[in-house]
PDB file of N, CA and C in Angstrom:
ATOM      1  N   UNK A   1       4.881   3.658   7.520  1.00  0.00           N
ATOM      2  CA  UNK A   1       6.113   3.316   6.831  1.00  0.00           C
ATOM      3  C   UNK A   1       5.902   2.180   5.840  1.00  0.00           C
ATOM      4  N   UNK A   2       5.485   1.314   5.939  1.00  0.00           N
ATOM      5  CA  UNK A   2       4.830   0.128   5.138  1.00  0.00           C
ATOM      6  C   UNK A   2       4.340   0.328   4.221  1.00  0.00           C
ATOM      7  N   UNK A   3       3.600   1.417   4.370  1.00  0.00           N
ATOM      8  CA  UNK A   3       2.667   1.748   2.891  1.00  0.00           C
ATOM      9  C   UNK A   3       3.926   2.109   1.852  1.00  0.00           C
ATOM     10  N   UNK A   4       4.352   3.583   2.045  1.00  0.00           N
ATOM     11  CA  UNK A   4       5.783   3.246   1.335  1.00  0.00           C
ATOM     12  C   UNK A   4       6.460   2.338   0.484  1.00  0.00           C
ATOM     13  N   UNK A   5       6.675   1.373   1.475  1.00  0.00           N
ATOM     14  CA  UNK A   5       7.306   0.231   0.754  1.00  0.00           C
ATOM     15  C   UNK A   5       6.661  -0.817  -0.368  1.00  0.00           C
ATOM     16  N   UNK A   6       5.367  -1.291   0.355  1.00  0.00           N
ATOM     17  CA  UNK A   6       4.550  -2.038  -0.070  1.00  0.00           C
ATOM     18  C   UNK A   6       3.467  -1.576  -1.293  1.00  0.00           C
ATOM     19  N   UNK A   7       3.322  -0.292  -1.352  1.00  0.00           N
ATOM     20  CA  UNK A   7       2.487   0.565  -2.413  1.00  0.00           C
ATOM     21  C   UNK A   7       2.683   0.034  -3.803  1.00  0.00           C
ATOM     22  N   UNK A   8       3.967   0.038  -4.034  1.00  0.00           N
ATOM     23  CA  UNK A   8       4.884   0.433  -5.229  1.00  0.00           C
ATOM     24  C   UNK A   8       4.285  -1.524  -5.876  1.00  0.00           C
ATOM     25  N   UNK A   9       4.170  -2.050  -5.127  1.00  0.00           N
ATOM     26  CA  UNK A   9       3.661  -3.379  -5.752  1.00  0.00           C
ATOM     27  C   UNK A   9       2.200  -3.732  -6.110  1.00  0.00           C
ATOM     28  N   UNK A  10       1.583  -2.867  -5.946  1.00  0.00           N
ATOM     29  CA  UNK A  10      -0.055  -2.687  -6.097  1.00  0.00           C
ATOM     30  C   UNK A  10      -0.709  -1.430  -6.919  1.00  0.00           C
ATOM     31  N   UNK A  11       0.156  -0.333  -7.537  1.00  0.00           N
ATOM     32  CA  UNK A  11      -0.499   0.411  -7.932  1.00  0.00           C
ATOM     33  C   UNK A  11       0.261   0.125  -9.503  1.00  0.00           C
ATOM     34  N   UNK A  12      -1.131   0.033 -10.414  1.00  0.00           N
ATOM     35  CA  UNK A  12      -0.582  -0.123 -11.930  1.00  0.00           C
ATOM     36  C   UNK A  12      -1.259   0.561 -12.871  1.00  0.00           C
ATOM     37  N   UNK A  13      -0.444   1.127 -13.423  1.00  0.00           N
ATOM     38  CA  UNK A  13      -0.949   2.132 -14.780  1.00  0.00           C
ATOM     39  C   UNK A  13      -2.356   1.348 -15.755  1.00  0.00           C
ATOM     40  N   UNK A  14      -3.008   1.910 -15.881  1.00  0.00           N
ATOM     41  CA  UNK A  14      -4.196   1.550 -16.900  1.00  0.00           C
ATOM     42  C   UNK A  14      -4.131   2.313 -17.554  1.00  0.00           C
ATOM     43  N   UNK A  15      -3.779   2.436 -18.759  1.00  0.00           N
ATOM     44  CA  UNK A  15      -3.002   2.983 -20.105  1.00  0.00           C
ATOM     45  C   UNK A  15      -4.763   3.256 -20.525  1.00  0.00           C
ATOM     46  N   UNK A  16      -5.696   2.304 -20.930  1.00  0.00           N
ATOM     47  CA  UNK A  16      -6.787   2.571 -21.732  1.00  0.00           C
ATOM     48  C   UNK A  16      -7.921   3.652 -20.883  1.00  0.00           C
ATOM     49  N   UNK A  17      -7.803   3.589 -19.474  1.00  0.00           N
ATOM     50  CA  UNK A  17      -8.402   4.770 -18.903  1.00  0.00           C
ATOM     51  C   UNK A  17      -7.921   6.213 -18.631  1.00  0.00           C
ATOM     52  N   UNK A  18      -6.469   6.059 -19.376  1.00  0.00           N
ATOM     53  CA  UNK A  18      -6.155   7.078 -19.277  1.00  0.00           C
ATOM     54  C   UNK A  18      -5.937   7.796 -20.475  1.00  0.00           C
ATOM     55  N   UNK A  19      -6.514   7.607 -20.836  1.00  0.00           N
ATOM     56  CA  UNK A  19      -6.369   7.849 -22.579  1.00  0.00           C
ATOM     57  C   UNK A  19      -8.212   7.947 -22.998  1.00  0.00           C
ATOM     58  N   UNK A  20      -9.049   7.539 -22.050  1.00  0.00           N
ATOM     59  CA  UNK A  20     -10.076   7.566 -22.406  1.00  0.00           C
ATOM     60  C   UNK A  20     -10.488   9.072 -21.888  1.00  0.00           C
ATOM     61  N   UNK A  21      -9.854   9.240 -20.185  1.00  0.00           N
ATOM     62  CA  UNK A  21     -10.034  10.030 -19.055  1.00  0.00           C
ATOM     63  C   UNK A  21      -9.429  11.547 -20.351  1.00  0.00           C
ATOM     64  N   UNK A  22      -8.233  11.662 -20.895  1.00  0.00           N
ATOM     65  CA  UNK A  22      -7.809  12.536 -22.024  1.00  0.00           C
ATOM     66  C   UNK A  22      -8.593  12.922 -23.430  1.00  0.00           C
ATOM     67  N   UNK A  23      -9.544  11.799 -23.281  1.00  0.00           N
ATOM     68  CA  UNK A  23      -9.827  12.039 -24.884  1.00  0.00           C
ATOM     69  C   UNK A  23     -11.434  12.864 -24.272  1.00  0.00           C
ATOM     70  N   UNK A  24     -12.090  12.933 -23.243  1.00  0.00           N
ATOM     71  CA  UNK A  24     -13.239  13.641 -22.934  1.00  0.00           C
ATOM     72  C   UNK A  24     -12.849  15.372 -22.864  1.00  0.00           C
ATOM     73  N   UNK A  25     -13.794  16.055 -23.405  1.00  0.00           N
ATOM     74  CA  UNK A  25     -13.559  17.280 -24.112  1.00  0.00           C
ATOM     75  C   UNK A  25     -14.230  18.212 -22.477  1.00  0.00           C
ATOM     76  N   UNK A  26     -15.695  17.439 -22.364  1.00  0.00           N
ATOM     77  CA  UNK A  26     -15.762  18.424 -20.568  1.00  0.00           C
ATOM     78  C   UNK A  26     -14.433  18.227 -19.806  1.00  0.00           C
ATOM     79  N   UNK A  27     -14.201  20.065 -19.695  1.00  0.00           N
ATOM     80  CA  UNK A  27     -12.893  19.537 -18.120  1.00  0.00           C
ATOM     81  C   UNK A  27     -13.820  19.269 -17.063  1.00  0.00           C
ATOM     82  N   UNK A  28     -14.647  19.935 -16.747  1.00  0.00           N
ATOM     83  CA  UNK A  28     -14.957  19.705 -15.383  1.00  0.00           C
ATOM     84  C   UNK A  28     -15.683  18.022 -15.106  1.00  0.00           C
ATOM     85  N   UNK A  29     -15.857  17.399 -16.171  1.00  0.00           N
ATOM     86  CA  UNK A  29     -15.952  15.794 -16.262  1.00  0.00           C
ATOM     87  C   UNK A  29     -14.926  14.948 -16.162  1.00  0.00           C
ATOM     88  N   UNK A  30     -13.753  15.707 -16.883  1.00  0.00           N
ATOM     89  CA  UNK A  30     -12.291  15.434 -16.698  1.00  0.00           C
ATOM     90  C   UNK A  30     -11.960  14.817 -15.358  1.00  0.00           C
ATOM     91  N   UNK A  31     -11.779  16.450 -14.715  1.00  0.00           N
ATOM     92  CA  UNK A  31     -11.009  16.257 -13.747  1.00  0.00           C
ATOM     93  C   UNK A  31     -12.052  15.540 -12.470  1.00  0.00           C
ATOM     94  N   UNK A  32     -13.275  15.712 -12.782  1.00  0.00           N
ATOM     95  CA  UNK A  32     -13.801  14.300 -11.452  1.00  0.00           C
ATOM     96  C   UNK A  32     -13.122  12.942 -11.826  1.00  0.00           C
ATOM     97  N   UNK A  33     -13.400  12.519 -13.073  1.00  0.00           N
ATOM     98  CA  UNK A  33     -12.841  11.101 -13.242  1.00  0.00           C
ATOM     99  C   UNK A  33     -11.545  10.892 -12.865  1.00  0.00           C
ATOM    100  N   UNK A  34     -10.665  12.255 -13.190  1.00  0.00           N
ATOM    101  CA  UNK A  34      -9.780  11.850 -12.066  1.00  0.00           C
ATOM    102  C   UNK A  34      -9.164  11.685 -11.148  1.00  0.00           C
ATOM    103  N   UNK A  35     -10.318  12.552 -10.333  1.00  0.00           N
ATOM    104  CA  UNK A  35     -10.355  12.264  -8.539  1.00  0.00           C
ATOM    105  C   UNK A  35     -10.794  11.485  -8.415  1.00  0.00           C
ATOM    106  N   UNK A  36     -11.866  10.829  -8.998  1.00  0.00           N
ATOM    107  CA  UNK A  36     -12.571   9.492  -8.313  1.00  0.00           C
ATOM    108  C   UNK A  36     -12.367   8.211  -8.577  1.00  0.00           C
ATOM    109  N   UNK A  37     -11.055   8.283  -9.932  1.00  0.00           N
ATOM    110  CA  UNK A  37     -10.163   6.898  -9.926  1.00  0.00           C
ATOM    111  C   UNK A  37      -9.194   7.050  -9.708  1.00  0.00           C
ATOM    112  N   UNK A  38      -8.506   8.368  -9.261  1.00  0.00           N
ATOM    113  CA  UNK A  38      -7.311   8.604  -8.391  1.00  0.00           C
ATOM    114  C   UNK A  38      -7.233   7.891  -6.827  1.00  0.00           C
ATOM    115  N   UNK A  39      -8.760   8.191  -6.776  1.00  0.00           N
ATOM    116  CA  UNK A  39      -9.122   8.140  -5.056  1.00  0.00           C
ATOM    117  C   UNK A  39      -9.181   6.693  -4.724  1.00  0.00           C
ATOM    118  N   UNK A  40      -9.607   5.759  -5.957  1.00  0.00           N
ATOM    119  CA  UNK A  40     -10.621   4.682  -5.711  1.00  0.00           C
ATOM    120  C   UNK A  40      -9.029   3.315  -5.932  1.00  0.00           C
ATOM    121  N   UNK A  41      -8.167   3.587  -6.625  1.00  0.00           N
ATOM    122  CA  UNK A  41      -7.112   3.096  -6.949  1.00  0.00           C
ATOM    123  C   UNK A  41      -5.844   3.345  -5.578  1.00  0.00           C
ATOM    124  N   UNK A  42      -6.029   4.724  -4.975  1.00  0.00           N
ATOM    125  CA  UNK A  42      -5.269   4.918  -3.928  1.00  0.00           C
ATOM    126  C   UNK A  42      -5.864   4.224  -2.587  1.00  0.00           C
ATOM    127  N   UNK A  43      -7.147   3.637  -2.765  1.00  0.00           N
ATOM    128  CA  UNK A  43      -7.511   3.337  -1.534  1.00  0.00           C
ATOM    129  C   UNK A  43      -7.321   1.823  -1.284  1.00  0.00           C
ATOM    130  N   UNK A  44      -7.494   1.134  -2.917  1.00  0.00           N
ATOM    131  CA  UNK A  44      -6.910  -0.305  -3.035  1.00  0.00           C
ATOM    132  C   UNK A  44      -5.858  -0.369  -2.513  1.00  0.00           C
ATOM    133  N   UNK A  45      -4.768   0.432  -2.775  1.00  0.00           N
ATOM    134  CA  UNK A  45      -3.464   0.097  -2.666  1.00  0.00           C
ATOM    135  C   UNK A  45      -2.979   0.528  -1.372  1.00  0.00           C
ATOM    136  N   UNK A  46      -3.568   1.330  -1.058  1.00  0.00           N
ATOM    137  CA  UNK A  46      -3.728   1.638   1.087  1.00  0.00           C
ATOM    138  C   UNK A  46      -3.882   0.331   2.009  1.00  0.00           C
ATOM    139  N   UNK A  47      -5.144  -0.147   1.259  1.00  0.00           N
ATOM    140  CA  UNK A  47      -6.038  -1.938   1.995  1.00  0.00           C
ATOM    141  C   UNK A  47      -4.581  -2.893   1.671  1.00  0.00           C
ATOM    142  N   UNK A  48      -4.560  -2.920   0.631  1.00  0.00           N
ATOM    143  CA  UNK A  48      -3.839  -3.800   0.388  1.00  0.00           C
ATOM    144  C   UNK A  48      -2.296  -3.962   0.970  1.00  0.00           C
ATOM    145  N   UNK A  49      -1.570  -2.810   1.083  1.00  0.00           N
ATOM    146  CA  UNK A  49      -0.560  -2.340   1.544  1.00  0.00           C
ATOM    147  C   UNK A  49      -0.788  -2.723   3.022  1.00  0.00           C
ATOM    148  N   UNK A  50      -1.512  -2.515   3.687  1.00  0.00           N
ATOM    149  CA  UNK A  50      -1.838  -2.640   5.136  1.00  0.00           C
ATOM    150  C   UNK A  50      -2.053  -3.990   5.519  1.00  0.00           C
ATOM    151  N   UNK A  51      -2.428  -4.918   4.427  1.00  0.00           N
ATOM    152  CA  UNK A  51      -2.738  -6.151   4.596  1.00  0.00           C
ATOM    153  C   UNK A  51      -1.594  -7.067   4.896  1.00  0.00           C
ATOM    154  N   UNK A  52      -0.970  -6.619   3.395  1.00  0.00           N
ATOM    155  CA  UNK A  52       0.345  -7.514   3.406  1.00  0.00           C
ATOM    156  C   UNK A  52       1.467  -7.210   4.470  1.00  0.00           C
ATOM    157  N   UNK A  53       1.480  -6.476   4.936  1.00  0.00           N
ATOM    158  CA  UNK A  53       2.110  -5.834   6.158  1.00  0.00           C
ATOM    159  C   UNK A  53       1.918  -6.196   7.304  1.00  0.00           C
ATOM    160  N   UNK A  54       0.701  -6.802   7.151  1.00  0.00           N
ATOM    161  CA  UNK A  54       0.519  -6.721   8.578  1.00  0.00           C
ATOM    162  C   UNK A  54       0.576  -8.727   9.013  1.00  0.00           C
ATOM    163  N   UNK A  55       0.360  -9.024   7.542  1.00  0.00           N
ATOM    164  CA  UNK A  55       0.679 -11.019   7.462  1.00  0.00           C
ATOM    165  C   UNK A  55       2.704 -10.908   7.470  1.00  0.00           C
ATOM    166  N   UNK A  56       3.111  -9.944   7.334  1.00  0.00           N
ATOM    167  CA  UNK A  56       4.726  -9.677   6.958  1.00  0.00           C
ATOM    168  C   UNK A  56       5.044  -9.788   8.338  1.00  0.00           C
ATOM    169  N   UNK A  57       4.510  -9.094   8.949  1.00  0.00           N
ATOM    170  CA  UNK A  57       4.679  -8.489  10.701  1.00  0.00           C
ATOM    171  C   UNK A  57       4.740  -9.975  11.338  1.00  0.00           C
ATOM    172  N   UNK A  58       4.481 -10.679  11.430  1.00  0.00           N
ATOM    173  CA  UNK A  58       3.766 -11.948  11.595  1.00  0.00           C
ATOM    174  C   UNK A  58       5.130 -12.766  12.064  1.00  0.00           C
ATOM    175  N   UNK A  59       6.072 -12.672  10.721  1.00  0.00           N
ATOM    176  CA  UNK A  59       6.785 -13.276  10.749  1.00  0.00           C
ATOM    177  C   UNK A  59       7.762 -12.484  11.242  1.00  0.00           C
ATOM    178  N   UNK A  60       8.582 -13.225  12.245  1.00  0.00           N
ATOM    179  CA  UNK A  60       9.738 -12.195  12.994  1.00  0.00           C
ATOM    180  C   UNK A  60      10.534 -12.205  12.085  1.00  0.00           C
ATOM    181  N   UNK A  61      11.464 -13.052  11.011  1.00  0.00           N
ATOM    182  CA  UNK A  61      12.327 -13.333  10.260  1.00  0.00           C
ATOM    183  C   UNK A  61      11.752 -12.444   9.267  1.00  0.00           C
ATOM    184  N   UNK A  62      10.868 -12.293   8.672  1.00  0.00           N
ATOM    185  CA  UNK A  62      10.549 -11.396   7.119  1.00  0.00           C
ATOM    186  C   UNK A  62      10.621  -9.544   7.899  1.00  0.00           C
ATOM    187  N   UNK A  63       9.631  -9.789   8.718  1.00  0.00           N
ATOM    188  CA  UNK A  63       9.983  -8.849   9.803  1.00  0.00           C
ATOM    189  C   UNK A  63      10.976  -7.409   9.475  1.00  0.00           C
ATOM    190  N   UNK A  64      11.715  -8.656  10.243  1.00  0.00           N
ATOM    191  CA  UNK A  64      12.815  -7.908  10.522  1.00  0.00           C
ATOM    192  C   UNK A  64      14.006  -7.688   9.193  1.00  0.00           C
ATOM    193  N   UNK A  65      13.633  -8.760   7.681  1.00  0.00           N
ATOM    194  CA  UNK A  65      14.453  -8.253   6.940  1.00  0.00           C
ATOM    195  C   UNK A  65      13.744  -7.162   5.991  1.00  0.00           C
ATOM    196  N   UNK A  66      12.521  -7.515   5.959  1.00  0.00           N
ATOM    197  CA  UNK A  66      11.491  -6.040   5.448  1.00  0.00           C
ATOM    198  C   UNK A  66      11.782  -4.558   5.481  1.00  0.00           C
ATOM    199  N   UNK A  67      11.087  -4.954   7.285  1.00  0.00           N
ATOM    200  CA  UNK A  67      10.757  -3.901   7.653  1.00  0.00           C
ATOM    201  C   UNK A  67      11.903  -3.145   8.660  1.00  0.00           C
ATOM    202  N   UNK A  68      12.663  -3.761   9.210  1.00  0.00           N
ATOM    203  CA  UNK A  68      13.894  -3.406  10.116  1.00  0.00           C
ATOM    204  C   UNK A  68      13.323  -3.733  11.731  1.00  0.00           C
ATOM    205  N   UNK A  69      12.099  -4.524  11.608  1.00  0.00           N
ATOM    206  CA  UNK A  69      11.551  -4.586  12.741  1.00  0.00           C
ATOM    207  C   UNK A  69      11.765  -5.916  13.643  1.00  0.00           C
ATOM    208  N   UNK A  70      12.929  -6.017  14.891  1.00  0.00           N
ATOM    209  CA  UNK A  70      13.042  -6.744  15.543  1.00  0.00           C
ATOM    210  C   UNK A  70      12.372  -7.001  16.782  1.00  0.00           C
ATOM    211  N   UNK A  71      11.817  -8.144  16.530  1.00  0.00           N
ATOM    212  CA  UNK A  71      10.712  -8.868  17.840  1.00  0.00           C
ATOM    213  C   UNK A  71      11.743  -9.756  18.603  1.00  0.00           C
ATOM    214  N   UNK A  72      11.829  -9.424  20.396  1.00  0.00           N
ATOM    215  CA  UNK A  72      12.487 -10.012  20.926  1.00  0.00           C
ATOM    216  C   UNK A  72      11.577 -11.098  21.193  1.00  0.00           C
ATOM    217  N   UNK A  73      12.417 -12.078  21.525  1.00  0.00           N
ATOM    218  CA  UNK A  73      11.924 -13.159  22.115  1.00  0.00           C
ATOM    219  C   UNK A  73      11.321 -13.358  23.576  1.00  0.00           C
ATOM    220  N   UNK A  74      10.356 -12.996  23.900  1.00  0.00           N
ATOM    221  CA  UNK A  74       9.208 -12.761  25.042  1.00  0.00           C
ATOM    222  C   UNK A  74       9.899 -13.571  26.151  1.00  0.00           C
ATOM    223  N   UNK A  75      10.159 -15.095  25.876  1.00  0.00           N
ATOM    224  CA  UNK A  75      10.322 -15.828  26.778  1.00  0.00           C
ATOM    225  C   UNK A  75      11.127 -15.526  27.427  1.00  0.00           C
ATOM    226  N   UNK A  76      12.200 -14.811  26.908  1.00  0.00           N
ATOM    227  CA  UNK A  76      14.138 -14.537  27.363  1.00  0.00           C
ATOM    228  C   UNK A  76      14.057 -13.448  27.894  1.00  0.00           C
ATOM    229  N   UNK A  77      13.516 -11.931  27.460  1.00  0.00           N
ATOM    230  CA  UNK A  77      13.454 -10.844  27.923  1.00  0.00           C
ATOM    231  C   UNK A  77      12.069 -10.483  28.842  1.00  0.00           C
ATOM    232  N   UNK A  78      11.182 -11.324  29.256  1.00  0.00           N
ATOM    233  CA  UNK A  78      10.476 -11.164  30.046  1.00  0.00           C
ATOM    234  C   UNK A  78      10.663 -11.578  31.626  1.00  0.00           C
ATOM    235  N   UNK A  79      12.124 -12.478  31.914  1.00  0.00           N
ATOM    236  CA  UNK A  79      11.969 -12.309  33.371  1.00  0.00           C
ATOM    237  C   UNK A  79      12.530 -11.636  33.714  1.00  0.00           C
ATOM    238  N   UNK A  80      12.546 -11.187  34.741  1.00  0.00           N
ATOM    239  CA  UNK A  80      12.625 -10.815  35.719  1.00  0.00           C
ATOM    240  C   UNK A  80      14.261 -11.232  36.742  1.00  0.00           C
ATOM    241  N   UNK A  81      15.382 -10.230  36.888  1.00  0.00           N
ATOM    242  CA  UNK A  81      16.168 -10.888  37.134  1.00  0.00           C
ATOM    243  C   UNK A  81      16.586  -9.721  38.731  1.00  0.00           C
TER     244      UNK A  81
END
């Protein structure tokens, strides 16, 4: 679910590789370049997405206004009554 959210802040258009990736006349040169900076750009933004998510998680307060994710308080809901 995180990735989702967090993606959209890490993935950015490079206008000059894509215009370079268009102007090559082999397709079949084409279309590797753009699996393999499709791939290589989706995987940044996977790491990265997972990263910040997971320093987000951290905080119960960002947490929970982020992500919808509420951390009870251990001390209160752990005894035993």
């Amino acid at each position: 679910m995180e990735i989702y959210i967090m993606h959209l802040f890490f993935v950015m258009p490079f206008k000059e590789m894509g215009i370079y990736i268009l102007s090559i006349k082999d397709f079949s040169l084409s279309i590797t370049l753009q699996l393999v900076y499709s791939a290589f750009i989706s995987i940044i933004s996977i790491k990265l997405s997972i990263l910040v998510s997971n320093v987000i998680k951290r905080n119960k307060y960002l947490s929970q206004l982020i992500f919808g994710i509420y951390k009870y308080d251990q001390k209160i809901y752990s005894q035993k009554y």
